[in-house]
Every structure is written in structure tokens, then in C-alpha cells.
Protein backbone atom coordinates (compact mmCIF):
# COMPACT_ATOMS: atom_id res chain seq x y z
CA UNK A 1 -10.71 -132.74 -79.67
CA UNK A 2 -12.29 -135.48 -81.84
CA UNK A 3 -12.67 -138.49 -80.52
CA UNK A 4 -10.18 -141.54 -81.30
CA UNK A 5 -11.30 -144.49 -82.99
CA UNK A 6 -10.71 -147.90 -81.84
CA UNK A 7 -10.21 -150.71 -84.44
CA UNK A 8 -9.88 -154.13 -84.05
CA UNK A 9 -6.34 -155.36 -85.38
CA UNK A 10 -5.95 -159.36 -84.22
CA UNK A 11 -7.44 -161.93 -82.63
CA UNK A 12 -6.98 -165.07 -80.59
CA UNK A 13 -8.94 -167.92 -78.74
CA UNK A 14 -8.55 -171.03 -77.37
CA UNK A 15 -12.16 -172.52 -76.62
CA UNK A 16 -14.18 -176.16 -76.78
CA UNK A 17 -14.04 -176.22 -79.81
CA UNK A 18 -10.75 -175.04 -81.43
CA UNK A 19 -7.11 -174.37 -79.94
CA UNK A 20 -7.02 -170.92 -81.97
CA UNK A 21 -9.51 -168.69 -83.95
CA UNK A 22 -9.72 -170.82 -87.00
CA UNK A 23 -10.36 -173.88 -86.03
CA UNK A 24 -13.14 -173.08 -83.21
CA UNK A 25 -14.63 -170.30 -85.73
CA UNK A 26 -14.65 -173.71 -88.67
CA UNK A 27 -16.43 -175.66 -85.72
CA UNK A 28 -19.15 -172.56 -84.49
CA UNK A 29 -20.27 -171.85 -88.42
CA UNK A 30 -20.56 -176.20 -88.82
CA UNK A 31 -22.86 -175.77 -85.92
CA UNK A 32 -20.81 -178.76 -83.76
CA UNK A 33 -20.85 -178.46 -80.01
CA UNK A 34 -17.68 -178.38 -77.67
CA UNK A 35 -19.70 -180.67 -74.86
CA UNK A 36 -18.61 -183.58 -73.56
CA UNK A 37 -18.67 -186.08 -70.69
CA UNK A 38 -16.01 -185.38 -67.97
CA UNK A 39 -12.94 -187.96 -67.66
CA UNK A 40 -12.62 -187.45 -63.55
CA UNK A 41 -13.42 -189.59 -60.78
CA UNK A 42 -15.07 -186.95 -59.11
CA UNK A 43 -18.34 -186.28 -61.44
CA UNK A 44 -19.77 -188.80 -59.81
CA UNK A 45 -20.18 -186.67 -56.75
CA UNK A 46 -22.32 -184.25 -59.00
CA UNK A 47 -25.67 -184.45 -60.85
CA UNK A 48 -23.99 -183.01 -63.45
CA UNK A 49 -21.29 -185.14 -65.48
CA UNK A 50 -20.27 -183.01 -68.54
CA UNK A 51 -18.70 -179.57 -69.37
CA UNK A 52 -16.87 -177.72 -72.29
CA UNK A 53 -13.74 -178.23 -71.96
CA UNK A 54 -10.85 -176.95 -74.10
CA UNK A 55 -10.52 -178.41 -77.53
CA UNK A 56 -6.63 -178.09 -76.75
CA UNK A 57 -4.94 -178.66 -73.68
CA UNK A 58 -2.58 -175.68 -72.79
CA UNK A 59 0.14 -178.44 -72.50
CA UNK A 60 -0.05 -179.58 -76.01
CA UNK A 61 0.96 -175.21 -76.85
CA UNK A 62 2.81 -174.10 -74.37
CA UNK A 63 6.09 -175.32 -72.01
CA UNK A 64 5.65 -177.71 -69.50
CA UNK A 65 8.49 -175.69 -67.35
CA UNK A 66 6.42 -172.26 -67.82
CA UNK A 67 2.98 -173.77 -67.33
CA UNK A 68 4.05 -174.69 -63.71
CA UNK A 69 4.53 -171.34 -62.60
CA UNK A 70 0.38 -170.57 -64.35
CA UNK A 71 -2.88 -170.79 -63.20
CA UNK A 72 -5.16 -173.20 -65.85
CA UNK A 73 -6.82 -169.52 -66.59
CA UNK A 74 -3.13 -167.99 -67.02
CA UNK A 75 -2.26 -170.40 -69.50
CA UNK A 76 -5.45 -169.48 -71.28
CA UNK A 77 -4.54 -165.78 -71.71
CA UNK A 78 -1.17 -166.63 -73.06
CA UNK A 79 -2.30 -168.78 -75.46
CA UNK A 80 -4.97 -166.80 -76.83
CA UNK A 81 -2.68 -162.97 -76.26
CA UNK A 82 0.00 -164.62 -77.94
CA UNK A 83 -2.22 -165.49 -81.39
CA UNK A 84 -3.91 -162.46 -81.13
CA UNK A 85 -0.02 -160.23 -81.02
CA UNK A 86 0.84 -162.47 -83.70
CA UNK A 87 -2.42 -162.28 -86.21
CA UNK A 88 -1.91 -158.13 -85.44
CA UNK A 89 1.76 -158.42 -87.09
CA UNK A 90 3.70 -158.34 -83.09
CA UNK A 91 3.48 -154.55 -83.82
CA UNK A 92 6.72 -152.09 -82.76
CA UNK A 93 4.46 -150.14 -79.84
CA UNK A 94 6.70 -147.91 -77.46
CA UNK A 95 5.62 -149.86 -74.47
CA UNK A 96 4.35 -146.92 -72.24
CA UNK A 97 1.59 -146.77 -74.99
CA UNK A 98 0.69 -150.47 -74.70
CA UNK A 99 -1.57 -151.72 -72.47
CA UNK A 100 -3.26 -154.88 -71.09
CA UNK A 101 -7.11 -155.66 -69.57
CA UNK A 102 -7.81 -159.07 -69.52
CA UNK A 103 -10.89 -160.09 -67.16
CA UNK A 104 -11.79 -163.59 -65.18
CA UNK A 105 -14.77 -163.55 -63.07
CA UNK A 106 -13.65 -166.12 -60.78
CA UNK A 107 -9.47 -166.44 -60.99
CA UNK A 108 -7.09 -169.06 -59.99
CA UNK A 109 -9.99 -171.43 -58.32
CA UNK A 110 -8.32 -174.40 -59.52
CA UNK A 111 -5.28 -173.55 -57.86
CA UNK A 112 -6.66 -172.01 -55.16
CA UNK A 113 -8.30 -175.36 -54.12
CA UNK A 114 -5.49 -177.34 -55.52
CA UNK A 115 -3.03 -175.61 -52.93
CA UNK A 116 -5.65 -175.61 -49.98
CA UNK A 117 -5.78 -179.71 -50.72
CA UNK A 118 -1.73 -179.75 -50.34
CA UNK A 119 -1.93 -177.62 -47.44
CA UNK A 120 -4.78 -180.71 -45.68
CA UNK A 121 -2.08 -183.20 -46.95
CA UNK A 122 1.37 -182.36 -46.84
CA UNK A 123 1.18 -179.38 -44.61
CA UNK A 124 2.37 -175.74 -45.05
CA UNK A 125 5.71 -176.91 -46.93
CA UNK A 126 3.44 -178.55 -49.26
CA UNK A 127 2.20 -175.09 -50.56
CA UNK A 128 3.83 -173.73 -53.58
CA UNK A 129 5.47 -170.42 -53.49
CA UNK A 130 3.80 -169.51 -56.41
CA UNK A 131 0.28 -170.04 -55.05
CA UNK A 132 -1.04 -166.25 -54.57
CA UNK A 133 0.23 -165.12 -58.48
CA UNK A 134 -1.37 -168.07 -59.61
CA UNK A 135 -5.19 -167.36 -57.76
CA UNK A 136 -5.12 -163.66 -58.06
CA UNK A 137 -7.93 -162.75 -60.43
CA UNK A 138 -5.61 -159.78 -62.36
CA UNK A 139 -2.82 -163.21 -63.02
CA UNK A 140 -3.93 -163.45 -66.56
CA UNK A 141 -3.71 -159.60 -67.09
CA UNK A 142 -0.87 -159.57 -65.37
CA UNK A 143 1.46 -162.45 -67.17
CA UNK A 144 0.03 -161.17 -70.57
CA UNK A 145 1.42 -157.55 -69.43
CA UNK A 146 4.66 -159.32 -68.40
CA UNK A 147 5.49 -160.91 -71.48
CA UNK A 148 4.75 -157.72 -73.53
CA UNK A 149 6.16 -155.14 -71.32
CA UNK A 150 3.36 -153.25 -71.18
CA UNK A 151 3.26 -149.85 -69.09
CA UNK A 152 -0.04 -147.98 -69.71
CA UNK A 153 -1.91 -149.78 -67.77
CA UNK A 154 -2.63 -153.45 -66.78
CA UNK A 155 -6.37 -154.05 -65.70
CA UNK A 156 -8.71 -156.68 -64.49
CA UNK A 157 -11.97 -155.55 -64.68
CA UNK A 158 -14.63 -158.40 -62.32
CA UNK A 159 -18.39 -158.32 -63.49
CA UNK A 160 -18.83 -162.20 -62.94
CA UNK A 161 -20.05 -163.27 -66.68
CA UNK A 162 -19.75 -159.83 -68.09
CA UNK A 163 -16.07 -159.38 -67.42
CA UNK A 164 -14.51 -160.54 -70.46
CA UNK A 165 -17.02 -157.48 -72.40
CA UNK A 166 -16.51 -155.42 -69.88
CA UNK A 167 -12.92 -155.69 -70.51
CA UNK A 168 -13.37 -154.98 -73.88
CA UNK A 169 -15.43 -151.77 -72.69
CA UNK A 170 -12.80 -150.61 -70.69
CA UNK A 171 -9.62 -150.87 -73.10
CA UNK A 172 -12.24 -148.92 -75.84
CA UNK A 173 -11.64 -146.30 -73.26
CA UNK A 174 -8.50 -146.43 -72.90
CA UNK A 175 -7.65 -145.75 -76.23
CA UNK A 176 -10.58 -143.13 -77.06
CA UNK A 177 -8.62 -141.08 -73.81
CA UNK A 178 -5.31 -141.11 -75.19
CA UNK A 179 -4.05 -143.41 -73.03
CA UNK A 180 -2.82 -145.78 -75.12
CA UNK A 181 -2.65 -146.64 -79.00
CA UNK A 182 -2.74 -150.44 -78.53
CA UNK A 183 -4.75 -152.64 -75.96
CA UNK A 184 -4.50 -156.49 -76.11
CA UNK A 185 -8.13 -157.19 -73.73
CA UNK A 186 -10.23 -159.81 -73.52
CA UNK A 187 -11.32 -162.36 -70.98
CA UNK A 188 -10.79 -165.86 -69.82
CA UNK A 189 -12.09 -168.72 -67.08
CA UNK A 190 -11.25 -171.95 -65.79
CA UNK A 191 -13.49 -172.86 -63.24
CA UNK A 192 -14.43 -177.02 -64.62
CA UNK A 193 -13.55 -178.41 -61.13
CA UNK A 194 -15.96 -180.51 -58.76
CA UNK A 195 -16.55 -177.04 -56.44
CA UNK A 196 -17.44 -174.85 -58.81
CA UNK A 197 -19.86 -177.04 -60.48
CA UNK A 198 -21.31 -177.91 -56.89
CA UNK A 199 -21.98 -174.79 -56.16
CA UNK A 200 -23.75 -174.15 -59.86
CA UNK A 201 -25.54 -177.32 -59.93
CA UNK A 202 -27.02 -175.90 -55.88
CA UNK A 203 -28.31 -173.48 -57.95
CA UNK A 204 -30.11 -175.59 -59.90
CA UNK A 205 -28.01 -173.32 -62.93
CA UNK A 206 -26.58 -176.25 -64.94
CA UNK A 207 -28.49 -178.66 -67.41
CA UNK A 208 -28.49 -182.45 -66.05
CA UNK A 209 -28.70 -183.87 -69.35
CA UNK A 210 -26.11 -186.59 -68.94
CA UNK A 211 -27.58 -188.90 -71.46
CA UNK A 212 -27.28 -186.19 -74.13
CA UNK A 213 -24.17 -183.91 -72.85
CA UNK A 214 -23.81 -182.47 -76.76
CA UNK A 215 -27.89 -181.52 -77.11
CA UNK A 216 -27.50 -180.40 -73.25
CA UNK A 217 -26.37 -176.27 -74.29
CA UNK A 218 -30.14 -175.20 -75.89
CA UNK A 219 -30.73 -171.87 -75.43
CA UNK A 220 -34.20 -170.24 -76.49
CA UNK A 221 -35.43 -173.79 -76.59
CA UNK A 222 -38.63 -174.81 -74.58
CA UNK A 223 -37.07 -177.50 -72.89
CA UNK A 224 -34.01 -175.89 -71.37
CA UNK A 225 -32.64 -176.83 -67.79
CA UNK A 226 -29.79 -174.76 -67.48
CA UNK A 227 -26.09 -173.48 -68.75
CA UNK A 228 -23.20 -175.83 -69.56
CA UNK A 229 -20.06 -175.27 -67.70
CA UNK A 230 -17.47 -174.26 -70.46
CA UNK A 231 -13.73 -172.85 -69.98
CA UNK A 232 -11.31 -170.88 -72.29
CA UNK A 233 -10.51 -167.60 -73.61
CA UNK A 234 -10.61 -164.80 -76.31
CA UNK A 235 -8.44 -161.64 -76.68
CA UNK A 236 -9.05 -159.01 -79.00
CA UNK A 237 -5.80 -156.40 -80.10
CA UNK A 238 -7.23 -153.08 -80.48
CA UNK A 239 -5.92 -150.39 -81.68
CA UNK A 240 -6.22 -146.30 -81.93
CA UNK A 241 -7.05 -146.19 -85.92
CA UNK A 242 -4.59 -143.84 -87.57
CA UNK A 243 -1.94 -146.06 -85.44
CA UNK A 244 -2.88 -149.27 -87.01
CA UNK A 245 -3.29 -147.12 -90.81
CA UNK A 246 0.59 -145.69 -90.27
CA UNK A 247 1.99 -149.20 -89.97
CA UNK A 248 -0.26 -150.98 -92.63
CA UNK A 249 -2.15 -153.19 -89.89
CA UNK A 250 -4.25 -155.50 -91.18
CA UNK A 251 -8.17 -154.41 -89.94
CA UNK A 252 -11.18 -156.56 -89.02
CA UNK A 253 -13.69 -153.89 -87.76
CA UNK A 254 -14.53 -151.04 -85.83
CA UNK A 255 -15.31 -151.09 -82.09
CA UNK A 256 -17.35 -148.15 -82.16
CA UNK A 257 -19.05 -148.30 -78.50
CA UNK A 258 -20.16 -149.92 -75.28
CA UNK A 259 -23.23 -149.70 -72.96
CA UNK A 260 -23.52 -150.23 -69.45
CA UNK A 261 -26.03 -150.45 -66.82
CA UNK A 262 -26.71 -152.24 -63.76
CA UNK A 263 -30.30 -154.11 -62.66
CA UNK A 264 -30.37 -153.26 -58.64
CA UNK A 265 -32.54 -156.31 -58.65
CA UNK A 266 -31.40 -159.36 -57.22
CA UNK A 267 -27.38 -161.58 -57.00
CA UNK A 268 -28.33 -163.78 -59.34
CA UNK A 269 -31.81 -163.75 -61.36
CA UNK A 270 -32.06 -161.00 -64.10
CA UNK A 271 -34.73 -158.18 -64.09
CA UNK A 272 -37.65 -160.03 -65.26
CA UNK A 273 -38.60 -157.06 -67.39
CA UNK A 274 -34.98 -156.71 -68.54
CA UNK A 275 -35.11 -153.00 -68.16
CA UNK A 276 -31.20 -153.47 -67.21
CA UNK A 277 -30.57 -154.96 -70.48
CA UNK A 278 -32.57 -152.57 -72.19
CA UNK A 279 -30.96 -149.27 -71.21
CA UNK A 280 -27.57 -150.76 -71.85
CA UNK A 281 -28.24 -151.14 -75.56
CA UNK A 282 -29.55 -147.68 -75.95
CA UNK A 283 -26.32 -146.80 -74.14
CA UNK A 284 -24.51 -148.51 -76.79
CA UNK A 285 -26.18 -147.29 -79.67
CA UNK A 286 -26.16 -143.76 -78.41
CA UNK A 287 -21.84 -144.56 -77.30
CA UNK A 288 -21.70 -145.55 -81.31
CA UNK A 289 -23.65 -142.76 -82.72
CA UNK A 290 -25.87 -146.20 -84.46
CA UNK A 291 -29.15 -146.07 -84.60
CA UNK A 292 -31.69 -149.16 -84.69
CA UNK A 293 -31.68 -149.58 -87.90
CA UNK A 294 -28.00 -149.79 -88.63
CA UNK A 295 -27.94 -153.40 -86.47
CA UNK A 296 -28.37 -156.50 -88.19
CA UNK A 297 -26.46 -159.07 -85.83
CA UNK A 298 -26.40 -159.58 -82.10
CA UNK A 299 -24.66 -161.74 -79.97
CA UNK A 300 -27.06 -162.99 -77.18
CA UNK A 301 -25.89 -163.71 -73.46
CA UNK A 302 -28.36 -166.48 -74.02
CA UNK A 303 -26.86 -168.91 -71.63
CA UNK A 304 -29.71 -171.01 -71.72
CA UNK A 305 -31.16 -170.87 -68.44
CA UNK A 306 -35.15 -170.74 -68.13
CA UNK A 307 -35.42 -167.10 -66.96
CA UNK A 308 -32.39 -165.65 -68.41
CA UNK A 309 -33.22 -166.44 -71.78
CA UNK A 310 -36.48 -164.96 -71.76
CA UNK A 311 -35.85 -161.69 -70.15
CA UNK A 312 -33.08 -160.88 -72.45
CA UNK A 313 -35.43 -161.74 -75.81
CA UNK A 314 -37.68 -159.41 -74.05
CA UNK A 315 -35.45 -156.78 -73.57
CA UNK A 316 -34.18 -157.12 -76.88
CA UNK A 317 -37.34 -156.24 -79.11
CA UNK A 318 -38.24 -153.83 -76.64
CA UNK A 319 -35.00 -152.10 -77.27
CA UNK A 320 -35.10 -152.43 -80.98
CA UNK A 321 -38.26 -151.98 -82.04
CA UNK A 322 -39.85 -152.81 -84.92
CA UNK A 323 -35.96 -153.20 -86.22
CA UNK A 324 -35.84 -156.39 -84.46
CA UNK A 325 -37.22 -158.23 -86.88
CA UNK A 326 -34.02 -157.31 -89.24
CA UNK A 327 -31.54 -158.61 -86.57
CA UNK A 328 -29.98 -162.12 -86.79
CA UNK A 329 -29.61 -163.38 -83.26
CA UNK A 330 -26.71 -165.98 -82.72
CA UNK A 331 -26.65 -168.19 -79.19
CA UNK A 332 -23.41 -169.59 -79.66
CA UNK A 333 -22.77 -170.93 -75.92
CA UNK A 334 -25.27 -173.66 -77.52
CA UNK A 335 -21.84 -174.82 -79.40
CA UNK A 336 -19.44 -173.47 -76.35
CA UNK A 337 -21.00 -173.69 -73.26
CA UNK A 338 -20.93 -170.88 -70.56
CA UNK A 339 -16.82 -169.54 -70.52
CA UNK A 340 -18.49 -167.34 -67.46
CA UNK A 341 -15.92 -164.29 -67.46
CA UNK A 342 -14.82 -165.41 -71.17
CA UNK A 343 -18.12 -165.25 -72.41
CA UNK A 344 -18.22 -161.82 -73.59
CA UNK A 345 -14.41 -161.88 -75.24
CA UNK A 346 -15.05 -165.04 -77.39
CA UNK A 347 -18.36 -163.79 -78.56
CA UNK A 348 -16.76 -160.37 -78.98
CA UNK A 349 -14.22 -162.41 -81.24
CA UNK A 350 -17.59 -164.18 -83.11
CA UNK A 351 -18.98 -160.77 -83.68
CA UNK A 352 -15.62 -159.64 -85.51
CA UNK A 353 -15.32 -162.80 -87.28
CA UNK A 354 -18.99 -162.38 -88.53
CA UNK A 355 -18.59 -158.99 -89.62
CA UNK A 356 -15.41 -159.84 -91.57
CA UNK A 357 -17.15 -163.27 -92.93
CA UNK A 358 -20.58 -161.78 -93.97
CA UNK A 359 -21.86 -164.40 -91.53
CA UNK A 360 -23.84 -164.84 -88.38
CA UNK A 361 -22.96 -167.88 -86.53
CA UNK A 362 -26.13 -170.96 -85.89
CA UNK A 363 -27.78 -171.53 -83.06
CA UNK A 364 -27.96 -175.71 -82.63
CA UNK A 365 -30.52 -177.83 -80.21
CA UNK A 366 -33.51 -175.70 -80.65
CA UNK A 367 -35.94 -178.37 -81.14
CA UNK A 368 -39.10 -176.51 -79.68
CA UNK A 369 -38.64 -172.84 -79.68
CA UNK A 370 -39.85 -170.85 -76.45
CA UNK A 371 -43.15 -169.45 -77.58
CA UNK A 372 -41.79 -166.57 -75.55
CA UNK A 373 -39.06 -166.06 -77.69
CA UNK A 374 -39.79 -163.19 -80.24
CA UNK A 375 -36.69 -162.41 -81.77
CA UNK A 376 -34.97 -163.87 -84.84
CA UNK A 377 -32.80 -166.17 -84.08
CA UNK A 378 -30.46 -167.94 -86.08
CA UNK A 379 -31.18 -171.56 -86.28
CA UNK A 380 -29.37 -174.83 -87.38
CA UNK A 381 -27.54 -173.76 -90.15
CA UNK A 382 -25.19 -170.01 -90.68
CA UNK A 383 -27.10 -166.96 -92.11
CA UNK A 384 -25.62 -164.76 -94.76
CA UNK A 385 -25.39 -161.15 -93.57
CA UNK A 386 -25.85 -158.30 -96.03
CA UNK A 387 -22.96 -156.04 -98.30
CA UNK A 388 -22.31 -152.70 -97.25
CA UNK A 389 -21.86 -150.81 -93.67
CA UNK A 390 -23.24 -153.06 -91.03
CA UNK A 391 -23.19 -152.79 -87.43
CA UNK A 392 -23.34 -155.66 -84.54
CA UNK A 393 -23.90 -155.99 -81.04
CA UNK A 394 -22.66 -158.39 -78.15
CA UNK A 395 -24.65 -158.89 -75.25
CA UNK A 396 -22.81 -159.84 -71.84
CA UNK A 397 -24.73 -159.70 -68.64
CA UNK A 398 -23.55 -161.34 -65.19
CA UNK A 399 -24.75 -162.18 -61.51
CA UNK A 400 -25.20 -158.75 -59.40
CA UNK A 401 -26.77 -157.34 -62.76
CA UNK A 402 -24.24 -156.67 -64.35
CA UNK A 403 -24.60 -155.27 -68.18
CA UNK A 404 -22.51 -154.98 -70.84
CA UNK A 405 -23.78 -154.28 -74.60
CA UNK A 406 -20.70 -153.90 -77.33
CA UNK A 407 -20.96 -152.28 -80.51
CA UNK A 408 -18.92 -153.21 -83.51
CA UNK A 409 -19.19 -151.82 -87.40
CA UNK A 410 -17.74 -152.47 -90.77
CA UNK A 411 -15.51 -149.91 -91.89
């Protein structure tokens, strides 16, 4: 049996810097960053007083009555599901061939400490009923499934900040088996509360620069201190491809594999060799059926931590080759911040957008370039990308060494 091919037929986001896919894609190719300083009391308790949060509040797009029933992360998925059904023409699916995998790699922590400070305050009556739907990590997953009545499958796939690419993985899978024709996947976090960001800034994982919150996000640049804490979401429709020709679906791309490998190295810091990283791009060109040549955009993790960026440069020429040098690299949590189990589903909805627009996305605040750093990157202002059949990659990786390469092509 040949093998079915997965296309990609909508797309949705809500992220720092845009409530929906055109207005945060306008922002990422203007190169204008989605950091700012924090508005609550409690950043004062941190060394760390900015984030990336939402361009638009969930409030100011969906119902107040249905948001109080959602985790902050919930109300993420349905904003961005709901514009990706709708760019993909709210296709006439028989539901048990519709299905749902939306990833967080944290859940309802918000809530989950918002109901815990109710319980220390008003006591066990103080809890809402709705508290467990809201923290479970599948809840995004879940309410998207709800709303769409889907019935081949609902899935959550956890990888810490590979899970939203990992999700992506997974419905590619789905569809290639023949268990369903459409998938809406993707991945989404909301995690900008004072414990979280303790526990990061312990790690010594998040920039300090509170005297320059906007330049903060620098990945690949000498000077980096660390990731910026960034929320949101992306979800991708994809579809089997002779299901999206029969209705007249409108098509962005190809998803035409995934790669996946694990480090076995250490909970948090990458592979210094990135051998991880390495064998899942091989895996993903080999999934494809691409070859080196054939890739001339990528996506990088680049979170803009010290080691982390390094290692996955690294990795990357090793991986390429001398075909390296042809690949424009894009760091675009420089403009977004870390989305953590987003990451991988809004840059999976870059990498479409790029392919479709001929364009590979800047990479801002790299004022002194990591002589480490071998790659091409992308800097300061969008790079053209050339006519005819191109291929792309997105690079996800997350803590337990976790890796997750997507491949995407032109038609």
C-alpha cells in the first residue's frame, strides 16, 4: 500500500505578538519582539521581571461565561483550533475520521496553583468543581476534541519543549496509518506565573535583562544569559492529500516527515556533542525521502541559552554537511520568547508560512555573534527563499532529551 500524504490545510496562533496568524506572522517578518515587563505585584519576588505574554488576551476573543470553565492554556487551544478549522474552510469530516493531538508540556499550572491558593484560603468549598479538567495536561486536546466531535483519536503527547512538534509528529502518523483523514494538532503553554518562573530562574535558565526586556531573547549571540518565558499557541489542520484535493481545500505545504531520537544524557543540559540532535535530522530526512541538499530553511530550537545554542549549531552542520552553508537558519523565540510545549507548533506554523511566503523569518538582538556559531543564520532583516521545490525543517528539542526534527516541502 502506498503511503498517504499529509498536507497542511489551515492554520491558527495566538502568540506575543499577534492574536491570530496574520498579525504575529506581520510582527515575526518586521523583526519586533513580543517581550515585555510584567504588570504583577509578584515580579518583584523574582530576578526576573519580564516575559512574552500574549499579544491578545483570551478574554478580548472568547466568552467570559466559557472561559471560566478553561484553563489559561485551554483558552489558548480554542482560540488558535478555532482559526485554524476556519482558515481550512470548517471542512464536512465524518467525525470518526477526525481527530485531535494537541500537546502542553506543563498543563493547567496556573490553575493548579490558583485552586491550591483557594484551598489555603477559603478551604475545600473554596475549590472549584472544575479544577481537575482545567490542570489535566490532555484539557486543551480534550476541549478542542469536544467542540469538534472528534472520534479517532484525541492525544496529548508530553516531551516538555518538544511537545507541541511532537504533536505534530504524531498526527503525521495518524493520517499516513489510515487512521484518520483530518488532524487539527499542535501545541500550547501557559506557564507566566511567579512558580514557574522561580523554578526557571533556580536554574539560572532565564535572561535577567530587566533594563532591556525587548533585547533580552538573543539567541546565537555572544552575550546570551538565558530563554525568555513566553506563552501561547499554534495548531496546524492536516490533512490526508487526496481528502483535502476532493473538496477543493485550500493547501499550504506538505508535511512530508518527522525524526526522533532521544540524548540518554542528562534532565536538563543537551548532549554537548548534539549527537541526539543529529540522528533526529537524518531520521527526518530519511522519514521524507529529502536529501541534504533539498533543505534550504530550518527552524532552530535556539532558545537562547549558553549551551543549548551551541550544541544544536553543532549538530546542525554536522548533520548537513557541506549543505549547511545553503540553509537559512531562523531563531524566532528572539521575537517570541520560549512558548515551552508551544514552541515546536508555532514554529511549525513559521515554517509553513515561510514556505508559502518565499520567506525565512529574521533573527533580531544578535549584536556579537557566538564565534561558535557556524551556521547561517538569518539576521536583522527577512531573507528571500528560492522558486521551485523547497524543503524545510523545524527543530524542537526538550528537557530529558527529547528530539523532534519536522520536515515540510512545497508541493
Amino acid at each position: 500500500m502506498s503511503q498517504r500524504r499529509v498536507v497542511v490545510t489551515g492554520l491558527g496562533a495566538t502568540t506575543p505578538l499577534g492574536g491570530d496568524v496574520a498579525s504575529t506572522w506581520a510582527a515575526l517578518i518586521a523583526g519586533k519582539s513580543g517581550v515585555r515587563l510584567l504588570t504583577e505585584d509578584w515580579r518583584e519576588l523574582l530576578p526576573v521581571h519580564f516575559a512574552a505574554r500574549v499579544a491578545i488576551e483570551p478574554a478580548d476573543q472568547m466568552e467570559r461565561v466559557e472561559m471560566r470553565r478553561l484553563d489559561r492554556s485551554e483558552q489558548f487551544a480554542l482560540v488558535a483550533s478555532r482559526e485554524a478549522w476556519k482558515d481550512a474552510g470548517a471542512p464536512d469530516v465524518d467525525k470518526e475520521r477526525l481527530g485531535v493531538v494537541i500537546a502542553s508540556g506543563i498543563g493547567g499550572v496556573i490553575t493548579l496553583l490558583d485552586q491550591f491558593d483557594n484551598l489555603k484560603e477559603k478551604g475545600a468549598r473554596g475549590v472549584s468543581p472544575h479544577t481537575v479538567p482545567m490542570l489535566m495536561p490532555n484539557g486543551p486536546a480534550a476541549n478542542v476534541g469536544l467542540e469538534l466531535q472528534a472520534r479517532a483519536g484525541v492525544h496529548t503527547p508530553v516531551s516538555a519543549c518538544a511537545s507541541g512538534a511532537e504533536a505534530i509528529g504524531y498526527a503525521l502518523e495518524m493520517i499516513r496509518t489510515n487512521r484518520a483523514d483530518i488532524i487539527v494538532s499542535g501545541g500550547v503553554e501557559a506557564a507566566i506565573h511567579q512558580l514557574p518562573m522561580a523554578g526557571f530562574a533556580a536554574m539560572k535558565a532565564l535572561s535577567t535583562r530587566n533594563d532591556a526586556p525587548e533585547r533580552a531573547s538573543r539567541p546565537y549571540d555572544a552575550d546570551r544569559d538565558g530563554f525568555v518565558l513566553g506563552e501561547g499557541g499554534g495548531v496546524l489542520v492536516l490533512e490526508e492529500y487526496e481528502h483535502a484535493k476532493a473538496r477543493g481545500a485550500k493547501i499550504y505545504c506538505e508535511l512530508v516527515g518527522q525524526g526522533l531520537s532521544s540524548d540518554g544524557y542528562h534532565i536538563a543540559a543537551p548532549d554537548p556533542d548534539g549527537s541526539g540532535v543529529q540522528r533526529a535530522i537524518k531520521f527526518a530526512l530519511a522519514n521524507a525521502n529529502l536529501s541534504t541538499k533539498d533543505i534550504v530553511h530550518l527552524n532552530a530550537h535556539a532558545t537562547s541559552t549558553p549551551a543549548g545554542d551551541v550544541a544544536e549549531a553543532n549538530a546542525l552542520r554536522l548533520a548537513l554537511g557541506k549543505d549547511a552553508d545553503h540553509v537559512a537558519v531562523s531563531a524566532t523565540k528572539s521575537m517570541t520568547g520560549h512558548l515551552l510545549g508551544g514552541a515546536g507548533a508555532i514554529e511549525s506554523v513559521f515554517i509553513v508560512k515561510a514556505l508559502q511566503e518565499r520567506l525565512a523569518p529574521p533573527t533580531i538582538n544578535i549584536e556579537n555573534l557566538d564565534p561558535a556559531v557556524t551556521i547561517d543564520v538569518v539576521r536583522d532583516t527577512a531573507r528571500s527563499l528560492p522558486s521551485g521545490q523547497i524543503a524545510a525543517l523545524n527543530d524542537s528539542f526538550g528537557f530529558g532529551g527529547h528530539n523532534v526534527v519536522l520536515a515540510f516541502a512545497t508541493l
